[in-house]
C-alpha atoms as a PDB file:
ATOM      1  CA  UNK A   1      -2.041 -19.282   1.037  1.00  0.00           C
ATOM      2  CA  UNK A   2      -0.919 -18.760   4.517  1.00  0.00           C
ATOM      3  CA  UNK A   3      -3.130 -20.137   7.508  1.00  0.00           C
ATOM      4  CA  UNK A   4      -1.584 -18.251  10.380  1.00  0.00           C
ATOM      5  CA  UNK A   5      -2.418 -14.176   9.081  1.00  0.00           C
ATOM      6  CA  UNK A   6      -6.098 -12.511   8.338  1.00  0.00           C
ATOM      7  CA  UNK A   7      -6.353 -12.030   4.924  1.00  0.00           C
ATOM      8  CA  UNK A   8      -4.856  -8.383   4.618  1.00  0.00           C
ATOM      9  CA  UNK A   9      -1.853  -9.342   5.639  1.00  0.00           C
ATOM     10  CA  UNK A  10      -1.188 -12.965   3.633  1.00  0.00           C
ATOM     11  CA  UNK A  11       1.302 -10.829   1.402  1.00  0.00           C
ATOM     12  CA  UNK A  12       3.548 -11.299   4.206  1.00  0.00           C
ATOM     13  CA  UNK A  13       3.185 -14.896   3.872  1.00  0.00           C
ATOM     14  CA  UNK A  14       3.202 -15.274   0.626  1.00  0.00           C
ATOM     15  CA  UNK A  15       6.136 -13.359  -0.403  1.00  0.00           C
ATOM     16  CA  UNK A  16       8.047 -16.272   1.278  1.00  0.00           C
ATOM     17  CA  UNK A  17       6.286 -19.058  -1.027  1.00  0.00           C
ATOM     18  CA  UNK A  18       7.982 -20.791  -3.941  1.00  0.00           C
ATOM     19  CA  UNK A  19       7.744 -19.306  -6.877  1.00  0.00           C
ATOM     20  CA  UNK A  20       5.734 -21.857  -9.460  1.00  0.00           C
ATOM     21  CA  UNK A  21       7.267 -22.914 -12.294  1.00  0.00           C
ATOM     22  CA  UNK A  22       6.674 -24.204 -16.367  1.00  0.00           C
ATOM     23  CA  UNK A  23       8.182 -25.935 -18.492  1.00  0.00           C
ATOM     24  CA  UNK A  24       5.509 -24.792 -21.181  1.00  0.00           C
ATOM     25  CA  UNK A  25       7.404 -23.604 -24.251  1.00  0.00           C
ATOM     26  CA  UNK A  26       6.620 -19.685 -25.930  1.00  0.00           C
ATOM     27  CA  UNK A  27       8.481 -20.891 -29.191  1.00  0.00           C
ATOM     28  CA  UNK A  28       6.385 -19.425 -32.114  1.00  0.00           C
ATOM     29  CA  UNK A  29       4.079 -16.769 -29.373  1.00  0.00           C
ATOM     30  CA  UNK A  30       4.828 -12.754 -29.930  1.00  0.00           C
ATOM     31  CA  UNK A  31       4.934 -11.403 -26.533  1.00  0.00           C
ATOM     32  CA  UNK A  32       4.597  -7.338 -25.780  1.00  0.00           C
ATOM     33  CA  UNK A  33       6.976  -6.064 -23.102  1.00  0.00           C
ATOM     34  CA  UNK A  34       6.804  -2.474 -21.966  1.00  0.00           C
ATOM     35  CA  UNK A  35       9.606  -1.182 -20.163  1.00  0.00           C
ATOM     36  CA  UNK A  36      11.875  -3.650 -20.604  1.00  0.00           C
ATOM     37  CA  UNK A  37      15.202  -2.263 -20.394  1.00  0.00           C
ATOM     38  CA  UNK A  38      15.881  -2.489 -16.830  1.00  0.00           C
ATOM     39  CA  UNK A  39      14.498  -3.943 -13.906  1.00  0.00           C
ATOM     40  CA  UNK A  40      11.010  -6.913 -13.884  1.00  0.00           C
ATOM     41  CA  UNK A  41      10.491  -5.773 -17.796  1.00  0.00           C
ATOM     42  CA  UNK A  42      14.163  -6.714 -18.880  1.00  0.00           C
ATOM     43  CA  UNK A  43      14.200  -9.996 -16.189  1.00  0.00           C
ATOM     44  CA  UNK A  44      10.411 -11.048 -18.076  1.00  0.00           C
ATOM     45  CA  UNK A  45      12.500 -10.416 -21.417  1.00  0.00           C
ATOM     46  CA  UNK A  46      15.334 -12.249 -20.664  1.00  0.00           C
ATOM     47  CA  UNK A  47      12.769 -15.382 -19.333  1.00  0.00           C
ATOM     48  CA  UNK A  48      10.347 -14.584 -22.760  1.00  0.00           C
ATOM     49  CA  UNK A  49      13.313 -15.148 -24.841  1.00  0.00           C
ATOM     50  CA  UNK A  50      14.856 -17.782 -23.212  1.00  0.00           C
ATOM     51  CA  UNK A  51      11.344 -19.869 -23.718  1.00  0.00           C
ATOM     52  CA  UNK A  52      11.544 -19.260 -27.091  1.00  0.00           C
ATOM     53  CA  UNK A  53       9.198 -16.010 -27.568  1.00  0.00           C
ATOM     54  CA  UNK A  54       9.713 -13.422 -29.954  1.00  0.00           C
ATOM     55  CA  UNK A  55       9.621 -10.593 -28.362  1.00  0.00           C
ATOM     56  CA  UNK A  56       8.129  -6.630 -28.950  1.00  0.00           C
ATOM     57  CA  UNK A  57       9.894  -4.192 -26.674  1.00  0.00           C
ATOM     58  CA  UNK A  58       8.711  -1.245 -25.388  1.00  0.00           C
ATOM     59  CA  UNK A  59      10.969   1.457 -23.864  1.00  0.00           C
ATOM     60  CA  UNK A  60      11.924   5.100 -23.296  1.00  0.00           C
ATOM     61  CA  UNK A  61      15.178   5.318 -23.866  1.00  0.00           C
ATOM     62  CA  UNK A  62      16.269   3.772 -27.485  1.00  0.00           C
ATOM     63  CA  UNK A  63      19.990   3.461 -26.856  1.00  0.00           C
ATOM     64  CA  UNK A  64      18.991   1.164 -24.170  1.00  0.00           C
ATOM     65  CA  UNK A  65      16.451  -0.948 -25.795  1.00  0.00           C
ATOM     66  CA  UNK A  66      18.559  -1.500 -28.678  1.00  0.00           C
ATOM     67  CA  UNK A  67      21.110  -2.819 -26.223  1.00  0.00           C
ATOM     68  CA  UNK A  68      18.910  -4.853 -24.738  1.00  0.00           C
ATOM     69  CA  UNK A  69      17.409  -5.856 -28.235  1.00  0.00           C
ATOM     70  CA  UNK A  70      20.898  -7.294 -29.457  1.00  0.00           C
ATOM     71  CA  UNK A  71      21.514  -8.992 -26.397  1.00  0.00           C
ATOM     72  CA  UNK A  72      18.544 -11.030 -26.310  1.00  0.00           C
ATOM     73  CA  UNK A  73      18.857 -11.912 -30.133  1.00  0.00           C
ATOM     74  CA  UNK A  74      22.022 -12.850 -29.933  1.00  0.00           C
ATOM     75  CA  UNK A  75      22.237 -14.700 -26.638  1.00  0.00           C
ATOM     76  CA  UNK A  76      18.618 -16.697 -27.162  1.00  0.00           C
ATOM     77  CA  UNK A  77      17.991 -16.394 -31.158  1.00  0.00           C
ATOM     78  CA  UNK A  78      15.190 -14.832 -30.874  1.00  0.00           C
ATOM     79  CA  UNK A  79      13.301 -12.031 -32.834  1.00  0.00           C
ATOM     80  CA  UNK A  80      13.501  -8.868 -31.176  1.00  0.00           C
ATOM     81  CA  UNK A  81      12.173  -5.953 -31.795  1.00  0.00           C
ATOM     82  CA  UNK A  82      12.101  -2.383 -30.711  1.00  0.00           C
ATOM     83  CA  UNK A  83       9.092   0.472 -30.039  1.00  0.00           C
ATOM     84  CA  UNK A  84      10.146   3.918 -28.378  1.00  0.00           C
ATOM     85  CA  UNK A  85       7.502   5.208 -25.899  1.00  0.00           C
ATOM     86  CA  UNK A  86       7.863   7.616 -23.281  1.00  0.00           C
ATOM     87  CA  UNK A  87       4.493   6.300 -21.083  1.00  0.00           C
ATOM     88  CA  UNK A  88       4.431  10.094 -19.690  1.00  0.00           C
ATOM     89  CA  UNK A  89       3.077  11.171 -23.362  1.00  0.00           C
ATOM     90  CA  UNK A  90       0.274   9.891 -24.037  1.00  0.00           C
ATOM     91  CA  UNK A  91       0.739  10.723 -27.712  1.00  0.00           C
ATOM     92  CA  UNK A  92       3.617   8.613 -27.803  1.00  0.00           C
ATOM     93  CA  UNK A  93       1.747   5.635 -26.536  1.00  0.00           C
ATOM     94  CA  UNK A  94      -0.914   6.078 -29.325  1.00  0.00           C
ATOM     95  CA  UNK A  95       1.764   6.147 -31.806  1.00  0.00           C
ATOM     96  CA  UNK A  96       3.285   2.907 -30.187  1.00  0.00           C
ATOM     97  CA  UNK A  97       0.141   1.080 -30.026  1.00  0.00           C
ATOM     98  CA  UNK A  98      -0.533   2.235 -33.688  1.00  0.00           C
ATOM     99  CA  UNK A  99       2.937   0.698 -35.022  1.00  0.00           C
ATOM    100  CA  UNK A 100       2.635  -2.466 -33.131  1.00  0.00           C
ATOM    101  CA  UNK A 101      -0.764  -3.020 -34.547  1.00  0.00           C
ATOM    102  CA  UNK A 102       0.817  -2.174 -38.409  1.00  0.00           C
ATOM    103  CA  UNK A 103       3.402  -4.357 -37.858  1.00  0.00           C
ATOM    104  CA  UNK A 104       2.830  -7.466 -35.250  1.00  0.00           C
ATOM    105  CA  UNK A 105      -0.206  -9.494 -36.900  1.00  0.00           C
ATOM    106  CA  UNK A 106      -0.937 -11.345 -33.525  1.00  0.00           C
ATOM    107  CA  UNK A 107      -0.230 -10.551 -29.665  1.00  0.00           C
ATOM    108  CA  UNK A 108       0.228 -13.828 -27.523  1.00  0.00           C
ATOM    109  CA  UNK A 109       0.913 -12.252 -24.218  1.00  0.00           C
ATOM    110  CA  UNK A 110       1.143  -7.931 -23.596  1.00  0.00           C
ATOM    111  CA  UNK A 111       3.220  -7.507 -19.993  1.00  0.00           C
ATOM    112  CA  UNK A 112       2.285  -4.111 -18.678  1.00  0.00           C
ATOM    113  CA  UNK A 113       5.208  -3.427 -16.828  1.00  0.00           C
ATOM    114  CA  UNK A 114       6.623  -0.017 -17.006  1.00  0.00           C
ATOM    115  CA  UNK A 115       6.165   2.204 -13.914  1.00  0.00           C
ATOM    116  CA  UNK A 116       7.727   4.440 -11.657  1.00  0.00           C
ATOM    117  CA  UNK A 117       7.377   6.327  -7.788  1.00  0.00           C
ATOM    118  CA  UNK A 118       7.860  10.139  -7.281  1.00  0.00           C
ATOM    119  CA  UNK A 119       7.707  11.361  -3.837  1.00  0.00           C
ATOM    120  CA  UNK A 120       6.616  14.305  -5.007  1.00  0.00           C
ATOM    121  CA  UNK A 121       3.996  15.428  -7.041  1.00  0.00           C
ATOM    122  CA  UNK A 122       4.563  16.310 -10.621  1.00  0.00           C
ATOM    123  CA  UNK A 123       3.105  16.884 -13.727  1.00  0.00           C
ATOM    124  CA  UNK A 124       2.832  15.815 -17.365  1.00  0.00           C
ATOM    125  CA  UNK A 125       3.102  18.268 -19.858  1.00  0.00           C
ATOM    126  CA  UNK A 126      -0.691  17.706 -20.418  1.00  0.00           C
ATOM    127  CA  UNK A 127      -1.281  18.658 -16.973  1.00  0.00           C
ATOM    128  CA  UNK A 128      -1.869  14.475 -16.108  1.00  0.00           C
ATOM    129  CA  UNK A 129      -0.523  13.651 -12.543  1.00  0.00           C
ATOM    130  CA  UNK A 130       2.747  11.841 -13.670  1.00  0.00           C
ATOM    131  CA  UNK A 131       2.625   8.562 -11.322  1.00  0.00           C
ATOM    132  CA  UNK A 132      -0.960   8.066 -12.675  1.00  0.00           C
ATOM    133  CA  UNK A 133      -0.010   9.063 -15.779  1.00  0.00           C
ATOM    134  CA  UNK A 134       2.850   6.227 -16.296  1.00  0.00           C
ATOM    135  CA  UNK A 135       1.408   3.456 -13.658  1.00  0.00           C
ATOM    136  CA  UNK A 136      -2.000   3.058 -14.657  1.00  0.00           C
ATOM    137  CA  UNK A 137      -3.190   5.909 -18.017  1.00  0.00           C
ATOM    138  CA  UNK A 138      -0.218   5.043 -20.229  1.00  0.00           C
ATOM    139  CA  UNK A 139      -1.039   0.761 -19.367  1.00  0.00           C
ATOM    140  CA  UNK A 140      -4.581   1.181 -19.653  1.00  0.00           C
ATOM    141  CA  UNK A 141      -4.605   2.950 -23.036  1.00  0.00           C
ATOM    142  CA  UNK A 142      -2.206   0.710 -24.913  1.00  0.00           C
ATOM    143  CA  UNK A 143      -4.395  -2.048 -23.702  1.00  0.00           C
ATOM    144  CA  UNK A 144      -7.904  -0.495 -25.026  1.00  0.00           C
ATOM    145  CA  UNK A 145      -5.598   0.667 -28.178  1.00  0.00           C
ATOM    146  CA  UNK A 146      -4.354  -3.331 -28.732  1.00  0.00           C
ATOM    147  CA  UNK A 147      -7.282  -4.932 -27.090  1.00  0.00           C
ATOM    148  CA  UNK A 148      -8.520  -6.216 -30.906  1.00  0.00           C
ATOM    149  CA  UNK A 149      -5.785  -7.858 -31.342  1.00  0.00           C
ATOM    150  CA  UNK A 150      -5.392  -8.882 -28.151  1.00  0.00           C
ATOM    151  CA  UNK A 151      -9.137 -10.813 -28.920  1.00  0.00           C
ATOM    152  CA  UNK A 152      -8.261 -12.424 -31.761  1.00  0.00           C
ATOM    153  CA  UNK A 153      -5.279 -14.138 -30.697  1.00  0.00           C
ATOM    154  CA  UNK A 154      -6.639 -15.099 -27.157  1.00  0.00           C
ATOM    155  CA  UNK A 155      -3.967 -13.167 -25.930  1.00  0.00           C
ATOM    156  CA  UNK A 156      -3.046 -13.433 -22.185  1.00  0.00           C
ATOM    157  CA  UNK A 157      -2.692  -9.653 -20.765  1.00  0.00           C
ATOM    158  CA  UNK A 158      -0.104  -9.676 -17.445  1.00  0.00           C
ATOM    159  CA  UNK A 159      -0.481  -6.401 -15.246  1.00  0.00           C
ATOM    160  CA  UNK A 160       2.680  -6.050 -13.317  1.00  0.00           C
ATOM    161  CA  UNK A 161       0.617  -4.506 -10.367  1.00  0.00           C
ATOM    162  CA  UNK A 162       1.617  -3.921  -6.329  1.00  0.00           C
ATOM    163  CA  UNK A 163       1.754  -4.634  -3.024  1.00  0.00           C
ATOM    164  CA  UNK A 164       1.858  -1.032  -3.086  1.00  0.00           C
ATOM    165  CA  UNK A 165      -2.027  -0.433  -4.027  1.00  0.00           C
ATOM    166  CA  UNK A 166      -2.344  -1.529  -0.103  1.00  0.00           C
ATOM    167  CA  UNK A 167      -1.435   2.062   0.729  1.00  0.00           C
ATOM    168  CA  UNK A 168      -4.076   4.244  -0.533  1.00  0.00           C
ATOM    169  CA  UNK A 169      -7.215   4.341  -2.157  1.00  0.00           C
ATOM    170  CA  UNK A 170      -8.201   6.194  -5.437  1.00  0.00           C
ATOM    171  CA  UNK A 171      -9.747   9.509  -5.749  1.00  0.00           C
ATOM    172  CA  UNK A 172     -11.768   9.916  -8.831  1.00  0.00           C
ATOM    173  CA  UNK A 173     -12.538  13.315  -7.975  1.00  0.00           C
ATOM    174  CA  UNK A 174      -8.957  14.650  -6.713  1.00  0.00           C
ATOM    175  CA  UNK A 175      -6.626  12.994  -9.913  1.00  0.00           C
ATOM    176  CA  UNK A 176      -4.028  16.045  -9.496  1.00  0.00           C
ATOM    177  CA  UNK A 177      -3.932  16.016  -5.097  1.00  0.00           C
ATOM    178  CA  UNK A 178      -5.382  19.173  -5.248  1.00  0.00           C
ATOM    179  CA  UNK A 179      -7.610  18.176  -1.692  1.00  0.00           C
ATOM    180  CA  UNK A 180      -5.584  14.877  -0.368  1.00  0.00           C
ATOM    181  CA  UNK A 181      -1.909  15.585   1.084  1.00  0.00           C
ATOM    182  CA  UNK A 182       0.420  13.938  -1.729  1.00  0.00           C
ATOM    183  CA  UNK A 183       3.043  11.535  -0.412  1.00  0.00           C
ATOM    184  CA  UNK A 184       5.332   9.297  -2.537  1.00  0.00           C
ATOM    185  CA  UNK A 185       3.300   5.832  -1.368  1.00  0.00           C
ATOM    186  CA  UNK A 186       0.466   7.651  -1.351  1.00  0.00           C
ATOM    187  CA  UNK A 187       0.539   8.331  -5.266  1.00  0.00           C
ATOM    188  CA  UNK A 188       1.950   5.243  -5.736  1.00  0.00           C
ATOM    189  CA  UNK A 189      -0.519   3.471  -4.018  1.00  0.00           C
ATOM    190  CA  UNK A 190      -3.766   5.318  -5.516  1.00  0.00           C
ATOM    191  CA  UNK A 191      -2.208   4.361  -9.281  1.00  0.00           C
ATOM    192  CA  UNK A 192      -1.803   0.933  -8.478  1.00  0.00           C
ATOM    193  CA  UNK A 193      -5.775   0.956  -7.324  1.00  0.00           C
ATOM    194  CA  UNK A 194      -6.887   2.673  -9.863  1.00  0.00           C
ATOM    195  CA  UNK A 195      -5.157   0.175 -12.632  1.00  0.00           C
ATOM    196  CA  UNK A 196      -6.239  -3.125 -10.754  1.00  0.00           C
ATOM    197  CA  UNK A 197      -9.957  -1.632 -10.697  1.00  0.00           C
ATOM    198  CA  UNK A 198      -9.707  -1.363 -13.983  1.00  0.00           C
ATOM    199  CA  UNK A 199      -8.459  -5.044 -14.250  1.00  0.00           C
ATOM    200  CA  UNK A 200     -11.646  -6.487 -13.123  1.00  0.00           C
ATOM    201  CA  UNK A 201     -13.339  -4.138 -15.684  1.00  0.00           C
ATOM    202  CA  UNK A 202     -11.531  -5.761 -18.398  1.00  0.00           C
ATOM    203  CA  UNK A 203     -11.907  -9.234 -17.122  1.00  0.00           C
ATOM    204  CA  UNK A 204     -15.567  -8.779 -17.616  1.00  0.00           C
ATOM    205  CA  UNK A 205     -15.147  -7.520 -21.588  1.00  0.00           C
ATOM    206  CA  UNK A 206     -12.863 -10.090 -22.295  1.00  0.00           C
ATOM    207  CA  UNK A 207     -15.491 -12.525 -20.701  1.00  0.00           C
ATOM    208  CA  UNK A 208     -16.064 -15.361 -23.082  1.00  0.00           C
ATOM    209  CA  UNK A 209     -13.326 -14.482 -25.715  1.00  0.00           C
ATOM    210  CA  UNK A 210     -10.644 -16.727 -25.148  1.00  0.00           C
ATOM    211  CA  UNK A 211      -8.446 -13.569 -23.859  1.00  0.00           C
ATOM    212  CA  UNK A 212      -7.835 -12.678 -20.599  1.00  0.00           C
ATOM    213  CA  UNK A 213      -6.218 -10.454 -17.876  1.00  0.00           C
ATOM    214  CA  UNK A 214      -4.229 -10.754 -14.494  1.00  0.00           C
ATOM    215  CA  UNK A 215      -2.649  -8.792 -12.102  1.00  0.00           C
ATOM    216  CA  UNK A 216       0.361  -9.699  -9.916  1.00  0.00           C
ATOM    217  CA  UNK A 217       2.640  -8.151  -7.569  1.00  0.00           C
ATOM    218  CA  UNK A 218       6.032  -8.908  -8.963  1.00  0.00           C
ATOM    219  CA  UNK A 219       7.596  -9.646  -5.217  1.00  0.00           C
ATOM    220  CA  UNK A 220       9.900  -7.468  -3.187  1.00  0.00           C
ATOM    221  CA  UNK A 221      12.910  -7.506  -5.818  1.00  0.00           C
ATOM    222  CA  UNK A 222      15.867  -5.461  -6.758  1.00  0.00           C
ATOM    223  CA  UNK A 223      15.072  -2.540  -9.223  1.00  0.00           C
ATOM    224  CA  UNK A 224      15.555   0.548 -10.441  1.00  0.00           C
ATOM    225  CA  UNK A 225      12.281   2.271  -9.968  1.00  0.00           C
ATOM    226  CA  UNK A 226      12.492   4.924  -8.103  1.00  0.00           C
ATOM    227  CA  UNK A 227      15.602   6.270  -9.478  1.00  0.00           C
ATOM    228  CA  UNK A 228      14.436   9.589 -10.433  1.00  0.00           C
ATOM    229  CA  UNK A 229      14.208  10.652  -6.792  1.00  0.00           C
ATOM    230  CA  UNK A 230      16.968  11.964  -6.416  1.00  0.00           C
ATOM    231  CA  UNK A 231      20.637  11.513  -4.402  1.00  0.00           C
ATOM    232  CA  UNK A 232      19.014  10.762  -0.849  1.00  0.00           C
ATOM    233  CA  UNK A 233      16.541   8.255  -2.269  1.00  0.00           C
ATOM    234  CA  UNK A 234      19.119   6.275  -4.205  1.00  0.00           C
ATOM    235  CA  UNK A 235      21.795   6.168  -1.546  1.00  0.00           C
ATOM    236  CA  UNK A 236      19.045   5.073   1.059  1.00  0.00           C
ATOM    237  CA  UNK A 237      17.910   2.351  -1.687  1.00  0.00           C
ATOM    238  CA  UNK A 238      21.157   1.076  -2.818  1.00  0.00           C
ATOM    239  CA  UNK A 239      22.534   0.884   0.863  1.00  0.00           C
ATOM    240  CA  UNK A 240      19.585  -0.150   2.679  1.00  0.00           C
ATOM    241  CA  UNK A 241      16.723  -0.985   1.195  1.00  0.00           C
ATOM    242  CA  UNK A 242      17.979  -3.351  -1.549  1.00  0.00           C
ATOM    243  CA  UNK A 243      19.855  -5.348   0.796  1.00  0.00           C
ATOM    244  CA  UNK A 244      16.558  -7.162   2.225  1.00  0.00           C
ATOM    245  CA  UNK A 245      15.092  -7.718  -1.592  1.00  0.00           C
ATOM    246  CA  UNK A 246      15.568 -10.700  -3.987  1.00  0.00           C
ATOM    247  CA  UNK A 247      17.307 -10.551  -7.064  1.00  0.00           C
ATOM    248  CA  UNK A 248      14.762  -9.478  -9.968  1.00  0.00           C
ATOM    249  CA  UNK A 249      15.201 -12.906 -11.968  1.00  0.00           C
ATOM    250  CA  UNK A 250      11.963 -14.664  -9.960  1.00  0.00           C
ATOM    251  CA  UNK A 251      10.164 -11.864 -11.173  1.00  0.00           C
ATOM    252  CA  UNK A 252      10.679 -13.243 -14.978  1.00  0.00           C
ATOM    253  CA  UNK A 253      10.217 -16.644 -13.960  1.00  0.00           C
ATOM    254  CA  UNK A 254       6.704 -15.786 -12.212  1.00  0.00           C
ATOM    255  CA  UNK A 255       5.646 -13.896 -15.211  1.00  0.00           C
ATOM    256  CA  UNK A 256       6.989 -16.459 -17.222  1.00  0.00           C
ATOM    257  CA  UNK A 257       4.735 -19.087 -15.816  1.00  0.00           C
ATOM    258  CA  UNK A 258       1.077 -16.692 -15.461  1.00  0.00           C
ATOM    259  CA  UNK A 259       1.978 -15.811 -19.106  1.00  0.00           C
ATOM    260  CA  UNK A 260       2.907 -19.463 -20.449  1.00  0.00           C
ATOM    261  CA  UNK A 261       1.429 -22.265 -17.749  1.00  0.00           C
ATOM    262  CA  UNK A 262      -1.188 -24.844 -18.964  1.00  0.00           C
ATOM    263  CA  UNK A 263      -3.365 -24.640 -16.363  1.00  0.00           C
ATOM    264  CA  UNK A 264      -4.105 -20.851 -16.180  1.00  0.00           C
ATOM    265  CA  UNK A 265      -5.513 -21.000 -19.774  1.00  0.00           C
ATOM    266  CA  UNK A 266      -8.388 -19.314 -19.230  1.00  0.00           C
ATOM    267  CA  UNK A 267      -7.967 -17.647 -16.005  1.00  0.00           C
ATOM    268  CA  UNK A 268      -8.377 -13.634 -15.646  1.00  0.00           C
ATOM    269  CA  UNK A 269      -9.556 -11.354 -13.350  1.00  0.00           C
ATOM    270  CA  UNK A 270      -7.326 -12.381 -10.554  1.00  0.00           C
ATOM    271  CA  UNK A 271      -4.358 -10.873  -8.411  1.00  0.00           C
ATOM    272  CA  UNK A 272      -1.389 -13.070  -7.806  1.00  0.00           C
ATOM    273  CA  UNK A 273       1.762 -12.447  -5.790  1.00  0.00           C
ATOM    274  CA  UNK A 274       4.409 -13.554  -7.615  1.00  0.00           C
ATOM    275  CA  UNK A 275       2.546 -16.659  -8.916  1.00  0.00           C
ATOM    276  CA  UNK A 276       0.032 -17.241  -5.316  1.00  0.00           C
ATOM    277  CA  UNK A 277      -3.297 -16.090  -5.864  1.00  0.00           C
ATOM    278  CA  UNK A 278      -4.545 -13.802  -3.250  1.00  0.00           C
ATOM    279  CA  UNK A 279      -7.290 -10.972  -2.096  1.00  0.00           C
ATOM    280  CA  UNK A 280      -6.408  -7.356  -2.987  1.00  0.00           C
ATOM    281  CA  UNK A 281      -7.689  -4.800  -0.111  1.00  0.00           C
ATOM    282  CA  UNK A 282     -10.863  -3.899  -0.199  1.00  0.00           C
ATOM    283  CA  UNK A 283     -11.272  -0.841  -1.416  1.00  0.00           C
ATOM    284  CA  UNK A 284      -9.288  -1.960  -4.765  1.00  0.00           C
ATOM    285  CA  UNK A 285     -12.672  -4.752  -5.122  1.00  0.00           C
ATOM    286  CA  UNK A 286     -14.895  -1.287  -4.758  1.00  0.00           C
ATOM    287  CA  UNK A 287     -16.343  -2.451  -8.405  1.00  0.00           C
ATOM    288  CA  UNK A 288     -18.813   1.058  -8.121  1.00  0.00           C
ATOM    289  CA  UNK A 289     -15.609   2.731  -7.775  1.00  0.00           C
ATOM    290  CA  UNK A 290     -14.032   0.689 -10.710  1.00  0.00           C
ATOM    291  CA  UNK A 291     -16.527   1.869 -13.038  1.00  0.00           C
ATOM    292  CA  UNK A 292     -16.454   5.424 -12.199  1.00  0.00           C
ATOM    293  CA  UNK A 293     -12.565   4.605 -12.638  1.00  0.00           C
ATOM    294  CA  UNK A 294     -13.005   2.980 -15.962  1.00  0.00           C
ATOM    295  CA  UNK A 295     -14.733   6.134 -17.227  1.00  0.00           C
ATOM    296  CA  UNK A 296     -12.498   8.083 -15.305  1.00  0.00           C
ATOM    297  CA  UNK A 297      -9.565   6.899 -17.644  1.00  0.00           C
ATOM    298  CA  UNK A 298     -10.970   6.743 -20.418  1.00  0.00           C
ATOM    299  CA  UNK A 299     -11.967  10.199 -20.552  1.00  0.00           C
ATOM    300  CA  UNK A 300      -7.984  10.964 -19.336  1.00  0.00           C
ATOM    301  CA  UNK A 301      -6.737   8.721 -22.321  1.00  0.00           C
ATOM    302  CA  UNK A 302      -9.357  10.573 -25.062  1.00  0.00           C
ATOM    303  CA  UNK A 303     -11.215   7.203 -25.585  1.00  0.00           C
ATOM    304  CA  UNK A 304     -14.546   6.255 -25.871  1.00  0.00           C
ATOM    305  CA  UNK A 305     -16.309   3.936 -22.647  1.00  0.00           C
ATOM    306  CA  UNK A 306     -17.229   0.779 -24.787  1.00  0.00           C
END
């Protein structure tokens, strides 16, 4: 870590550090991707396959994962496969979760990756604030949903988290912005807190079972999230923005190495950026919040606490 910044600000630092590296082989490991068509989920793909992985896809848009799906087969010889999700339905991701567990009899490494940033506030057609819905509700349930075999396979869960969660806390009690003014970083922000609160509350089941769970920002990189904003937004991010971010390939490579390096066998509960370990802010280490979050969610997803 940095020596010269207090500890809120390190990210600044850090985002500048060298992105570690394995040579640790995935040949013979099934690794869950959601949202891999585009973006960190399709650069972790490409970096899954390429170390020898078979891979399970999750995605939205079936024309594009089955793109995706033959490129990776046929460029790394891998077996690919395909699951449509929207992570706005709920229902879908139940029915995802359900096929994966009927047809992948172990689960390596599950990279929750989708997400996406609104600037303004919309709604589900369950009446779930969308952001929260797709950033943290949709992760967290397929999680809980694989999460037995997850166990038994001493799988390593990778929650492609943010930066972002630096920009607002979590409201337990305001989920839909009925009370707080909604702004796009705003959402953004309170969905990234609410899923890394609930990382430390899985850390603590998984405690002891071989499995475990980390979080990591996934560096300031080219992508497409965002996209759904509008003309404005993507002008402004195509023109501007993009021009000071990296190319989305050291994303892969620092999921790559939480996901396959030696010496993190064993390690969860911790927030990296890229592949530095560092402090979140404090109110996303509020672990009386977390637990009003973890029951939060799981009365959102229709699950039980335990």
């Amino acid at each position: 870590m940095g020596k010269g910044l207090p500890e809120p600000l390190r990210f600044l630092e850090n985002r500048k550090a060298p992105v570690k590296t394995t040579a640790a082989p995935l040949t013979g490991r099934i690794c869950v991707i959601t949202g891999a068509t585009s973006g960190v989920g399709l650069s972790a793909a490409r970096r899954f396959a390429k170390g020898g992985a078979s891979l399970v896809l999750l995605a939205r848009s079936p024309e594009k994962a089955e793109t995706v799906r033959a490129d990776l087969a046929a460029t790394y010889g891998v077996s690919v496969r395909v699951v449509v999700a929207d992570f706005s339905d709920l229902a879908q991701v139940r029915a995802a979760a359900g096929e994966i567990l009927d047809t992948t009899p172990r689960i390596d490494v599950l990279v929750n990756n989708a997400g996406m940033h609104s600037t303004k506030r919309t709604f589900t057609p369950a009446g779930l604030e969308t952001v929260l819905c797709v950033n943290h509700l949709a992760p967290f349930l397929l999680t809980r949903l694989l999460l037995p075999r997850v166990v038994e396979s001493g799988a390593r869960i990778l929650d492609v988290n943010s930066e972002g969660h630096r920009f607002s806390t979590f409201h337990p009690d305001d989920v839909r912005w009925e009370r707080h003014h909604y702004a796009g970083l705003k959402g953004y922000g309170a969905s990234k807190t609410a899923q890394l609160l609930t990382v430390w509350e899985f850390a603590d089941r998984l405690a002891g079972t071989g499995a475990t769970i980390l979080a990591m920002h996934p560096g300031d990189v080219r992508t497409n999230i965002g996209a759904n904003n509008g003309r404005l937004y993507n002008w402004f991010n195509r023109n501007v923005t993009a021009r000071a971010l990296d190319d989305v390939a050291k994303s892969g490579e620092a999921l790559y190495y939480l996901a396959a390096a030696p010496e993190l066998a064993g390690v969860g509960g911790r927030f990296f950026h890229l592949t530095v370990e560092e402090t979140p802010a404090p109110h996303a280490l509020d672990r009386a919040l977390g637990k009003r979050v973890w029951s939060l969610s799981c009365r959102l997803a229709g699950l039980p606490e335990d």
